[in-house]
N, C-alpha and C. Protein backbone atom coordinates (compact mmCIF):
# COMPACT_ATOMS: atom_id res chain seq x y z
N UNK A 1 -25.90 38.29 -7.28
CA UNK A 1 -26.73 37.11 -7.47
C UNK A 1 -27.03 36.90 -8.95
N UNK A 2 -26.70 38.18 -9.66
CA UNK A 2 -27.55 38.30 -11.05
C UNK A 2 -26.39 37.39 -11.69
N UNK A 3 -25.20 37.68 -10.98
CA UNK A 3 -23.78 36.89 -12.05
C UNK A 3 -24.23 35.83 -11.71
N UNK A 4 -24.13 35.05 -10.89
CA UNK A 4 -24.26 33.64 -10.42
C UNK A 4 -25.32 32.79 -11.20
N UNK A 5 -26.56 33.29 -11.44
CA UNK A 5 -28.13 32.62 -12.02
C UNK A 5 -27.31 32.87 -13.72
N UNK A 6 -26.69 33.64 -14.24
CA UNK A 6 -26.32 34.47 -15.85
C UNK A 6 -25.29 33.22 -16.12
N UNK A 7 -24.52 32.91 -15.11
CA UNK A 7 -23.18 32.12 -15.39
C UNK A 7 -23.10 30.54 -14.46
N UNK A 8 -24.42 30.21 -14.45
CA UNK A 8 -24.06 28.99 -13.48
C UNK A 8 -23.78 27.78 -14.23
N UNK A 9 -23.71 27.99 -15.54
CA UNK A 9 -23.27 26.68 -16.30
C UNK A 9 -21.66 26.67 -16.29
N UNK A 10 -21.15 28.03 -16.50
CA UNK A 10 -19.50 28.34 -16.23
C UNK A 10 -18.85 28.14 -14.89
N UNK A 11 -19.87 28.49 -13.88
CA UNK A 11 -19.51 27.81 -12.51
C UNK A 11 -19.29 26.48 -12.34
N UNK A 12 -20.62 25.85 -12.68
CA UNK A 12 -20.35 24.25 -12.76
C UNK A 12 -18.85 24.01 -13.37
N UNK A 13 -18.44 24.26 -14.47
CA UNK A 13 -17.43 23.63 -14.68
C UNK A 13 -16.09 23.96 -14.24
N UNK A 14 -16.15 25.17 -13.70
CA UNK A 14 -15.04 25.09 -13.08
C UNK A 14 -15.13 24.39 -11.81
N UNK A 15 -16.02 24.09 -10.90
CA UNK A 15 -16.45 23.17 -9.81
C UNK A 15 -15.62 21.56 -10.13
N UNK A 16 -16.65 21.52 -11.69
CA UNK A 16 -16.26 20.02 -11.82
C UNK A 16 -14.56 19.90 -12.24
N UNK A 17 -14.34 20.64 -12.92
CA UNK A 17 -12.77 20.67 -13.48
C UNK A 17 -11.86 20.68 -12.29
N UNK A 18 -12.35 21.28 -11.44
CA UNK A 18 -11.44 21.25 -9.64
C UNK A 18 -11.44 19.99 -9.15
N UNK A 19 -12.88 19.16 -9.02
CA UNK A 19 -12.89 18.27 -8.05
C UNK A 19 -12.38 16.77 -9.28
N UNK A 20 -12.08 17.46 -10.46
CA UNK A 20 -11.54 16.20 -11.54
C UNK A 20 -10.21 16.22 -11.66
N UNK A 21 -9.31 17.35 -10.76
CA UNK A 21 -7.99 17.38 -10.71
C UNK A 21 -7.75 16.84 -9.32
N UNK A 22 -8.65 17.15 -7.96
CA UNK A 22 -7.98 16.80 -7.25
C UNK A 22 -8.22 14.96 -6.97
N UNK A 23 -9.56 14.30 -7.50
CA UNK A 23 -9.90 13.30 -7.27
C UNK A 23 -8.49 12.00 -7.29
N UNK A 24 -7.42 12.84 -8.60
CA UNK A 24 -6.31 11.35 -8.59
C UNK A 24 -5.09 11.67 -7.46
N UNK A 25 -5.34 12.74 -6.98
CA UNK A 25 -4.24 13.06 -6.05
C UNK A 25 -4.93 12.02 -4.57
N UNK A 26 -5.41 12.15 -4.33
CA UNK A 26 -6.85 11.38 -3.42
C UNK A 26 -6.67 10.13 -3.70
N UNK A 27 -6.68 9.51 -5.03
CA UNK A 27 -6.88 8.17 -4.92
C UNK A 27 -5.38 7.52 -4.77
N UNK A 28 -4.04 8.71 -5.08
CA UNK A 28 -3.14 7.94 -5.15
C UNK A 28 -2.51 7.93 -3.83
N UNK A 29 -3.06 9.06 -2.55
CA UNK A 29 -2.57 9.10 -1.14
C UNK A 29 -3.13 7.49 -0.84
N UNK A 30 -4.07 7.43 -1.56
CA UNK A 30 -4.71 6.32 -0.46
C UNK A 30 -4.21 4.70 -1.18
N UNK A 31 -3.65 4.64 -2.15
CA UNK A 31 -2.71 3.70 -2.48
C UNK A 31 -1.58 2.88 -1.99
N UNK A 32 -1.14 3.51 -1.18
CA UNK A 32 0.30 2.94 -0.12
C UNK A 32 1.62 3.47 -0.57
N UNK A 33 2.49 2.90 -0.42
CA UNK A 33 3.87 2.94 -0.53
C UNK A 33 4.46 3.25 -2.02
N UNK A 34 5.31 3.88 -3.03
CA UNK A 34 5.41 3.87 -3.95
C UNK A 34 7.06 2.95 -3.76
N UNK A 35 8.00 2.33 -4.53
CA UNK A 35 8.77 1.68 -4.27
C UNK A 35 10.49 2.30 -3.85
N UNK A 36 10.12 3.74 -3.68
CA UNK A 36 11.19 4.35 -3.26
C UNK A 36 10.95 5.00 -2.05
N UNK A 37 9.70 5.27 -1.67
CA UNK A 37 9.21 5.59 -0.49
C UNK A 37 9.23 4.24 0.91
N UNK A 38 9.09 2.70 -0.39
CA UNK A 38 9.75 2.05 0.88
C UNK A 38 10.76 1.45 0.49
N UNK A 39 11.58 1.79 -0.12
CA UNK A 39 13.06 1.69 0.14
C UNK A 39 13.75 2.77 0.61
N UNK A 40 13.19 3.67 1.34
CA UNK A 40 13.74 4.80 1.80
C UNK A 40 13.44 4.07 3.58
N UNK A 41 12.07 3.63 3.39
CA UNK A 41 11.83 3.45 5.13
C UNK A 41 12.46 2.07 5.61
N UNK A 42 12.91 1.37 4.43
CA UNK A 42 13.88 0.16 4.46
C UNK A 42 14.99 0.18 5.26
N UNK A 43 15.72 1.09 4.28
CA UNK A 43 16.56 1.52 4.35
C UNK A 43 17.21 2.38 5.77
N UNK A 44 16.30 2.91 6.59
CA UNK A 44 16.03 3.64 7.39
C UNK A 44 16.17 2.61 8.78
N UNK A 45 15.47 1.46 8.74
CA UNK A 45 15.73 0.17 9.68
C UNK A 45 14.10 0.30 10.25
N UNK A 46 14.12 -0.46 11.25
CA UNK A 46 12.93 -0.58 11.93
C UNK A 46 11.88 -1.15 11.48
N UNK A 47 11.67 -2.01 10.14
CA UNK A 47 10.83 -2.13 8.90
C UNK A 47 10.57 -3.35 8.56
N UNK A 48 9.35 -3.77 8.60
CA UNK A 48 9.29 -5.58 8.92
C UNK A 48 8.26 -5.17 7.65
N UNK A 49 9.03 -6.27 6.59
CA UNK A 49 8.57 -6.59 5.09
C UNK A 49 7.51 -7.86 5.47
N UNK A 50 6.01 -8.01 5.18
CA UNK A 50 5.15 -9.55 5.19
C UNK A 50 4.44 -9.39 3.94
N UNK A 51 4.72 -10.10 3.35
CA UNK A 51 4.61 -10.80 1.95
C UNK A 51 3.46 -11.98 2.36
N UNK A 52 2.37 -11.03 1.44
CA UNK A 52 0.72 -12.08 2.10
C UNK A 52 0.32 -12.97 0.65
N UNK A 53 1.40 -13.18 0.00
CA UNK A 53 1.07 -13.80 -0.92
C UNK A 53 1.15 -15.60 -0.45
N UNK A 54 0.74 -16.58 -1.50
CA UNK A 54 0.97 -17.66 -1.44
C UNK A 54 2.43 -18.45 -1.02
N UNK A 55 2.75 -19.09 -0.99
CA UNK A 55 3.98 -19.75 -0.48
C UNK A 55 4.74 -20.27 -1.71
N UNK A 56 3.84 -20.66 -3.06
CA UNK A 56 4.29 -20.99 -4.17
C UNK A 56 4.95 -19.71 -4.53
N UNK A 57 4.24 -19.03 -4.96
CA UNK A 57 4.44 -17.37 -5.25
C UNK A 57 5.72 -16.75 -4.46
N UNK A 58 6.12 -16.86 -3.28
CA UNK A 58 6.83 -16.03 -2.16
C UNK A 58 8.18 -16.96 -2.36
N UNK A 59 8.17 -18.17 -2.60
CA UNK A 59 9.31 -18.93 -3.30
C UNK A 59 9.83 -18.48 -4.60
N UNK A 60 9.08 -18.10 -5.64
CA UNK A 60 9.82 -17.81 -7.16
C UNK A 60 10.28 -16.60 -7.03
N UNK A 61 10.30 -15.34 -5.68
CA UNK A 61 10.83 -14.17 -5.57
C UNK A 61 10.28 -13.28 -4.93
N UNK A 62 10.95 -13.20 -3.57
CA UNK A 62 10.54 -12.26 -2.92
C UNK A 62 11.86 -10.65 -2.13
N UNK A 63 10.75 -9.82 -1.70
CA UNK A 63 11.90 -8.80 -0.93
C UNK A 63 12.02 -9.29 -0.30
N UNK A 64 13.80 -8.80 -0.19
CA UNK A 64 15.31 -9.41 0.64
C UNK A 64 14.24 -9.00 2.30
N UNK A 65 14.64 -9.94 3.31
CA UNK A 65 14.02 -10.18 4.58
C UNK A 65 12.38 -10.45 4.86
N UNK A 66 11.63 -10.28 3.27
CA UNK A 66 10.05 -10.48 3.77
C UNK A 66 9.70 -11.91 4.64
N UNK A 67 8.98 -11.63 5.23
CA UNK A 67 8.21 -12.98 6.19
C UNK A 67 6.87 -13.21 5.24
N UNK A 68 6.69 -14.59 5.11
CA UNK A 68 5.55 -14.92 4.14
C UNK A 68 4.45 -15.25 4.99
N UNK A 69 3.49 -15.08 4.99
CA UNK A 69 2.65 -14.95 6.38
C UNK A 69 0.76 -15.06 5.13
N UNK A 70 0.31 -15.78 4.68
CA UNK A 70 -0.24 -15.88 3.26
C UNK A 70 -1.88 -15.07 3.34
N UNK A 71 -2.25 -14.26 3.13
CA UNK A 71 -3.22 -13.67 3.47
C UNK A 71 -4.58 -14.33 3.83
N UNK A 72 -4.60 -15.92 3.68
CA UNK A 72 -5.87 -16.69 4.15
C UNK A 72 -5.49 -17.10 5.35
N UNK A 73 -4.06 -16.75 5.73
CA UNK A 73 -3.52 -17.36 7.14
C UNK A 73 -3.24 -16.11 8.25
N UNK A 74 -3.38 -15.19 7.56
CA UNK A 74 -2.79 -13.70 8.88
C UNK A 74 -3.42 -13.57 9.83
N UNK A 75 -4.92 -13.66 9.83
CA UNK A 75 -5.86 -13.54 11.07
C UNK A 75 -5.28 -14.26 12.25
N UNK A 76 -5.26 -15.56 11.89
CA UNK A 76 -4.39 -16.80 12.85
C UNK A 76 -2.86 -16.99 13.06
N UNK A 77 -1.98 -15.85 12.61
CA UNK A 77 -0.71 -16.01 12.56
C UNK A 77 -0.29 -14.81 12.80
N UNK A 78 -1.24 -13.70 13.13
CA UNK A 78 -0.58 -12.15 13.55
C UNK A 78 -0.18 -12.01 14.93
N UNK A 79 0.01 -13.33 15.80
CA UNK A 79 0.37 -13.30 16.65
C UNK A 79 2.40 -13.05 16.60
N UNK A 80 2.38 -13.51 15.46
CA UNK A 80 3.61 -13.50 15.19
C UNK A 80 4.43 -12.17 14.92
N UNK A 81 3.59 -11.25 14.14
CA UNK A 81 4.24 -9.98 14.15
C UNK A 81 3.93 -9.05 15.37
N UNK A 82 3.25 -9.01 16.63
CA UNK A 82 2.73 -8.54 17.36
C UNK A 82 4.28 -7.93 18.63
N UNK A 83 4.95 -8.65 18.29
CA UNK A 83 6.61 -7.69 18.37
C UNK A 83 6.90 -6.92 17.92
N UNK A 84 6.37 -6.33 16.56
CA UNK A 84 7.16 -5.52 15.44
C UNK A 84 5.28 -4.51 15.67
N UNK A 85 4.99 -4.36 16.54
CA UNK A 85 3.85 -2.97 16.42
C UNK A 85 4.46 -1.55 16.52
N UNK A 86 5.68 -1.27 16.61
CA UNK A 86 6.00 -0.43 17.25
C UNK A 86 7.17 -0.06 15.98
N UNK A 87 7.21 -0.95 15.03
CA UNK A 87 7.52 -0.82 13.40
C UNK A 87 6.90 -0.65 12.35
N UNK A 88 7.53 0.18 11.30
CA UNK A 88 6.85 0.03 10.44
C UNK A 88 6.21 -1.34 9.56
N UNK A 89 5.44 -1.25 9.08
CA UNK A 89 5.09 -2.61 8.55
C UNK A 89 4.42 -2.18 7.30
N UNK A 90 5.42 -2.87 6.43
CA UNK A 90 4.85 -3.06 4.89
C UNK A 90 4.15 -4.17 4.78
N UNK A 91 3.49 -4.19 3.63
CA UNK A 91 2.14 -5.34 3.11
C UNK A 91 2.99 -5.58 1.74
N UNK A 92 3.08 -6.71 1.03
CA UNK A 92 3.47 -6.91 -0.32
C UNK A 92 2.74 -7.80 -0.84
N UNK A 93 1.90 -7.81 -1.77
CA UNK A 93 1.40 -8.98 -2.46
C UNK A 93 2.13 -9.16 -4.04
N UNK A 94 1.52 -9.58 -4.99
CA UNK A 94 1.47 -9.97 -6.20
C UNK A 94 1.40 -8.69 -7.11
N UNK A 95 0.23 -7.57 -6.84
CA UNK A 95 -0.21 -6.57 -7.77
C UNK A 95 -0.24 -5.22 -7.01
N UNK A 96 -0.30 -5.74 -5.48
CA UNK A 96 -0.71 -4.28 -4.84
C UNK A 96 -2.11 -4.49 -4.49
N UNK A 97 -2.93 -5.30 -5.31
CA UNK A 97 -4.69 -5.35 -4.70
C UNK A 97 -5.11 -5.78 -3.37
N UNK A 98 -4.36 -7.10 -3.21
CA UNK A 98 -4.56 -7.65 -1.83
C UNK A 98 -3.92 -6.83 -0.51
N UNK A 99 -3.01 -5.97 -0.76
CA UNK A 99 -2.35 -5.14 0.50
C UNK A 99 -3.10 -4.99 1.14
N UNK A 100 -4.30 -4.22 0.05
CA UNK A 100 -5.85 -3.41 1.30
C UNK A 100 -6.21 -4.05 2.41
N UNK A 101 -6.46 -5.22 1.95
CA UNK A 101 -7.13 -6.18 3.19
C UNK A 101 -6.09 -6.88 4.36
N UNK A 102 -4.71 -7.00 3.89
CA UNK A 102 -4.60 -7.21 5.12
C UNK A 102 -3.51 -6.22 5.74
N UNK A 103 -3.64 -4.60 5.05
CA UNK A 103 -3.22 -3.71 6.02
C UNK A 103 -4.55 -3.69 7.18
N UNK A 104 -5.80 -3.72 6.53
CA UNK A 104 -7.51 -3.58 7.54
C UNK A 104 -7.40 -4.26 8.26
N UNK A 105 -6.69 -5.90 8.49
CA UNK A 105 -6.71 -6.57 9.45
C UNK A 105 -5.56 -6.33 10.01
N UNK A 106 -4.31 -5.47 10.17
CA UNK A 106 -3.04 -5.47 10.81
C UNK A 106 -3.66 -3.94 11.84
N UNK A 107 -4.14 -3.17 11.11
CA UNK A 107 -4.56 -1.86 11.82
C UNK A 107 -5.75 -2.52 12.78
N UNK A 108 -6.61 -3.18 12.52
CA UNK A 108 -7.49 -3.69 13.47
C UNK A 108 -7.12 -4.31 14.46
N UNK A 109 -5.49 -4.86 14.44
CA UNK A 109 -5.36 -5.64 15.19
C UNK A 109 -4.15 -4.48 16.30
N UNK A 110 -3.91 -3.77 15.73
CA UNK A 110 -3.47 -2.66 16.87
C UNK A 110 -2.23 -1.75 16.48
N UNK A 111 -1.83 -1.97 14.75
CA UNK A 111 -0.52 -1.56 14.10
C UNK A 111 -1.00 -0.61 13.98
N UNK A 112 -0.20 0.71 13.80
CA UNK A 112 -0.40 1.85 13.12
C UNK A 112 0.00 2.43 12.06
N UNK A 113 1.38 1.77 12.10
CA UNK A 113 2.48 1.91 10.65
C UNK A 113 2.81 1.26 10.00
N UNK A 114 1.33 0.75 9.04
CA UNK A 114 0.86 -0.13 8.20
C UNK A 114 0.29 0.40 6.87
N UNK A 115 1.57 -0.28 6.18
CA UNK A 115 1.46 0.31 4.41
C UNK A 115 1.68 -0.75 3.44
N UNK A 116 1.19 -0.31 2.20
CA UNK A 116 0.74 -1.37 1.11
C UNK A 116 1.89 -1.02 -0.14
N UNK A 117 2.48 -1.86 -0.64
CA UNK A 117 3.56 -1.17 -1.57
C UNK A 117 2.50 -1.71 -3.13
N UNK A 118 2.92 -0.41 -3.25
CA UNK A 118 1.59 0.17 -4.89
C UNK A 118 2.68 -0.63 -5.67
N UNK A 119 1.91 -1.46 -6.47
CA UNK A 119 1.98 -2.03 -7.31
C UNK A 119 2.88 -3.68 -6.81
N UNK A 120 2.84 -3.73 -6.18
CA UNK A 120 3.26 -5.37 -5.49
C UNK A 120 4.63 -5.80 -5.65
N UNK A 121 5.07 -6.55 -5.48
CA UNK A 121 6.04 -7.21 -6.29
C UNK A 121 6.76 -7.33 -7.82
N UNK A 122 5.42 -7.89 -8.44
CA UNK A 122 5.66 -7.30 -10.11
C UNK A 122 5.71 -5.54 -10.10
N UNK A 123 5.62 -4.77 -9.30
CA UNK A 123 5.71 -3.27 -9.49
C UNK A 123 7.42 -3.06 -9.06
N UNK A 124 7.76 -3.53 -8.29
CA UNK A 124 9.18 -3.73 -7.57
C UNK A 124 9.66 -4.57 -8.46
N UNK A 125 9.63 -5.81 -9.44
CA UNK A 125 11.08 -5.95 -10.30
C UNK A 125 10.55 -5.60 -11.33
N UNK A 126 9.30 -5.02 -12.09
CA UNK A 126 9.85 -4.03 -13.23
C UNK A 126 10.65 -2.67 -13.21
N UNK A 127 10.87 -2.60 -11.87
CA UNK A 127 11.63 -1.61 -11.27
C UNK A 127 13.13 -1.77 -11.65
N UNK A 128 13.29 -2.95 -12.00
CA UNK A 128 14.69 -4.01 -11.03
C UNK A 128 14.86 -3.78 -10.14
N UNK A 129 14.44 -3.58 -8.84
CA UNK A 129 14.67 -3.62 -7.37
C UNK A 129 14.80 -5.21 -6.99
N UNK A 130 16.16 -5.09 -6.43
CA UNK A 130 16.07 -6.66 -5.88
C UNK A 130 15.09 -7.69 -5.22
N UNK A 131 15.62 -8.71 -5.67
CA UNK A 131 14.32 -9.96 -4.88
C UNK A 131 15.19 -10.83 -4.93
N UNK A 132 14.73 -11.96 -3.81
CA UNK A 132 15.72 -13.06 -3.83
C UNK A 132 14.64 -14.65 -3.80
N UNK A 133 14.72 -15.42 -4.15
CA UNK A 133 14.18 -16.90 -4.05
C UNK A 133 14.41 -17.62 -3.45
């Protein structure tokens, strides 16, 4: 006990230095898809691309087979993917920000294999990973 009360400022930091290494491993599980992880599950088949961006936006370049489905419209139009539950299902927006919300409404609505590709579109052609218009 005598070490512990003598050295608890040296404890603390190794505490904090632990939970400051594992915190980005944590934030990046919970990020989604990285762009080879879904071109691996692409690639693989079974894999329905929806691109929740705007319609202006989903015209100047999108992934080869995405369905544009616009994220102020999915609530009222997820009737449409409700075939493909039993697929994987990627989210694509613009940056990667908007994925969050409507992977929350695809899992609410009964998907399970529902993922967000980190960093969006602009993350996929600074890649050069194909897109088509």
């Amino acid at each position: 006990m005598k070490f512990i009360i003598d050295n608890i400022y040296l404890i603390a930091l190794a505490l904090i230095s632990g939970a400051m290494l594992f915190i980005p491993y944590v934030k990046q599980r919970q990020k989604g898809l990285s762009s080879l992880q879904a071109t691996q599950l692409i690639n693989k088949g079974k894999t329905v691309i929806v691109d929740v961006r705007p319609g202006e936006q989903y015209a100047k370049g999108h992934l080869i087979d995405a369905r544009n489905i616009p994220l102020k419209e999915l609530d009222g139009r997820i009737g449409e993917l409700s075939k493909f539950k039993d697929k994987n299902v990627i989210i694509v927006c613009q940056t990667g920000n908007q994925s969050p919300k409507a992977e929350a409404q695809l899992k609410k609505a009964g998907f399970t294999n529902v993922y967000g590709l980190q960093g969006g579109v602009a993350g996929w052609q600074a890649q050069n990973l194909p897109t088509i218009a």
